[in-house]
Protein backbone atom coordinates (compact mmCIF):
# COMPACT_ATOMS: atom_id res chain seq x y z
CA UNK A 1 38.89 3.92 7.21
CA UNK A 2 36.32 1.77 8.41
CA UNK A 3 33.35 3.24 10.78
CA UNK A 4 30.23 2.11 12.58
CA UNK A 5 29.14 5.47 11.96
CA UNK A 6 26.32 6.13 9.19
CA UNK A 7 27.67 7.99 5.90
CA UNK A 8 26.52 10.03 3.03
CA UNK A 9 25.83 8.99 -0.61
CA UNK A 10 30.14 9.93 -0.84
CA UNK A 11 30.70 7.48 2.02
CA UNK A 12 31.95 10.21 4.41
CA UNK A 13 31.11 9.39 8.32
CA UNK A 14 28.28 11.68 9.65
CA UNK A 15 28.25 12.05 13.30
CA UNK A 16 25.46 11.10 14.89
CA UNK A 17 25.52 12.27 18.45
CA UNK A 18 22.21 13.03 19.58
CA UNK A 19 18.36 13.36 19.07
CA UNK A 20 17.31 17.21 18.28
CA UNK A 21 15.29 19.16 20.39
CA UNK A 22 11.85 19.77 19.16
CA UNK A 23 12.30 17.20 15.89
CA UNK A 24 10.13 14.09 16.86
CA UNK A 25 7.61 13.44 14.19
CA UNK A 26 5.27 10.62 14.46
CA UNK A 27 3.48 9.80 11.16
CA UNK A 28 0.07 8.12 11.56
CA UNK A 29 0.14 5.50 8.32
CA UNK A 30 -2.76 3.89 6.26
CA UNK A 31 -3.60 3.61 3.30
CA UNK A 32 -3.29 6.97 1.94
CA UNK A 33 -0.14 7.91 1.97
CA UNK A 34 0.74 10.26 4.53
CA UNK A 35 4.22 13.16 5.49
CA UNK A 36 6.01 14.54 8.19
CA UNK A 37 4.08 18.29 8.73
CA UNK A 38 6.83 20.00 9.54
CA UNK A 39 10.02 20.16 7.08
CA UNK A 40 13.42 18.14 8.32
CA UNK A 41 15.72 21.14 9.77
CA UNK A 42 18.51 22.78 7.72
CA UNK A 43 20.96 21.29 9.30
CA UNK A 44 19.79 17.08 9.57
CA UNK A 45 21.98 14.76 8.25
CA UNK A 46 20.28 11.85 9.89
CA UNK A 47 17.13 10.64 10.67
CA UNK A 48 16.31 7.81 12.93
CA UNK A 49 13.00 5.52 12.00
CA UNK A 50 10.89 2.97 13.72
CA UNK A 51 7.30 1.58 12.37
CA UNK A 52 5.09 -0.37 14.54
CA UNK A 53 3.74 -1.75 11.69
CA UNK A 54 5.38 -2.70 7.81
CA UNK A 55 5.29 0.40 6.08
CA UNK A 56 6.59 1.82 2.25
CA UNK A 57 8.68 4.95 2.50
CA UNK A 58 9.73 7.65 0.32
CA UNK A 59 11.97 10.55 0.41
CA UNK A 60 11.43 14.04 -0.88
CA UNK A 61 10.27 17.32 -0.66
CA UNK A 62 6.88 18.81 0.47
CA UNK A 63 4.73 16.63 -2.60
CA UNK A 64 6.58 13.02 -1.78
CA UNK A 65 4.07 10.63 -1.87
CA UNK A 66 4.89 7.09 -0.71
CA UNK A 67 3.37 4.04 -3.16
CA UNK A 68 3.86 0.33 -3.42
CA UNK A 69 6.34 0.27 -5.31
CA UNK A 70 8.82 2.59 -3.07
CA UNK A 71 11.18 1.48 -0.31
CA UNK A 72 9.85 -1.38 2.03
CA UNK A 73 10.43 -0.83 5.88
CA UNK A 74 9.28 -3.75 7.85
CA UNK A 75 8.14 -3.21 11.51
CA UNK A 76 10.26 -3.04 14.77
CA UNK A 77 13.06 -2.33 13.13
CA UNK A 78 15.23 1.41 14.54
CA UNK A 79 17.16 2.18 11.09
CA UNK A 80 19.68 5.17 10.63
CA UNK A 81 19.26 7.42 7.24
CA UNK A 82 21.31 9.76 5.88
CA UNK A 83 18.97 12.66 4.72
CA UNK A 84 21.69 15.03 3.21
CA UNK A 85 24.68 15.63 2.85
CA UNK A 86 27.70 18.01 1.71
CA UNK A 87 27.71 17.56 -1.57
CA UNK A 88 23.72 16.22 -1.63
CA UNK A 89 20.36 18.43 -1.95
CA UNK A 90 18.99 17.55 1.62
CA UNK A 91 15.15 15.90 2.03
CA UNK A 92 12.94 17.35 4.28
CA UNK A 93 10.23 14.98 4.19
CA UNK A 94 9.39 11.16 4.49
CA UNK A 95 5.97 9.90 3.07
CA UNK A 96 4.54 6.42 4.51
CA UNK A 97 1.84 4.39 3.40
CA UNK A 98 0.89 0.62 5.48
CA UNK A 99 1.72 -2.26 3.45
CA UNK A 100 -1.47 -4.17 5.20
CA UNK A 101 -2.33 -2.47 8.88
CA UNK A 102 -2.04 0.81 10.26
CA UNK A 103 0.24 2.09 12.42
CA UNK A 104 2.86 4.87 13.48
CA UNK A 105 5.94 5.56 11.84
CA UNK A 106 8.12 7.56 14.13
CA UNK A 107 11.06 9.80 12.99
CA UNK A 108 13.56 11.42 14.77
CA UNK A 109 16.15 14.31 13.53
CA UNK A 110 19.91 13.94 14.77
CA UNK A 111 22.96 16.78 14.72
């Protein structure tokens, strides 16, 4: 069945219905890599992300550490990511580092 709605790494839909309360992170980037503070909740599927400026990103636990060679994620751009899943270990944290200029990356936590 086809959907507009995001999936997991088993390409089953994950509803993504609102923003959770309390689970705004704003991650200041530059060229030290830098990490959400505060673990992703238990229960996060889905994270929503906007940069203001070109960033590399990385997924992990409490030691990820974004380089240049991780995943590009080019500015003004709102993106959708599956954190977790069933039948997946969950992430609970997303390193940035700037690609040339500083800026925000800003993540928000859906149920």
């Amino acid at each position: 069945m086809s959907t507009v709605l995001p999936t997991d790494v088993n390409d089953n839909p994950i509803p993504a219905v609102r923003f959770k309360d309390g689970a705004a992170h704003a991650i200041t980037t530059s060229g030290t890599s830098a990490k959400n503070s505060t673990a992703f909740a238990d229960g996060t599927r889905i994270i929503s992300i906007f940069a203001t400026e070109d960033v590399y990103i990385k997924f992990g636990g409490s030691s990820a550490t974004a380089t240049t060679s991780d995943h590009f994620f080019p500015k003004n751009i709102y993106y959708d990511v599956a954190i977790g899943g069933d039948a997946t270990k969950q992430y609970t944290h997303i390193a940035a580092l700037q690609v040339s200029t500083a800026g925000t990356l800003y993540v928000s936590e859906k149920e």
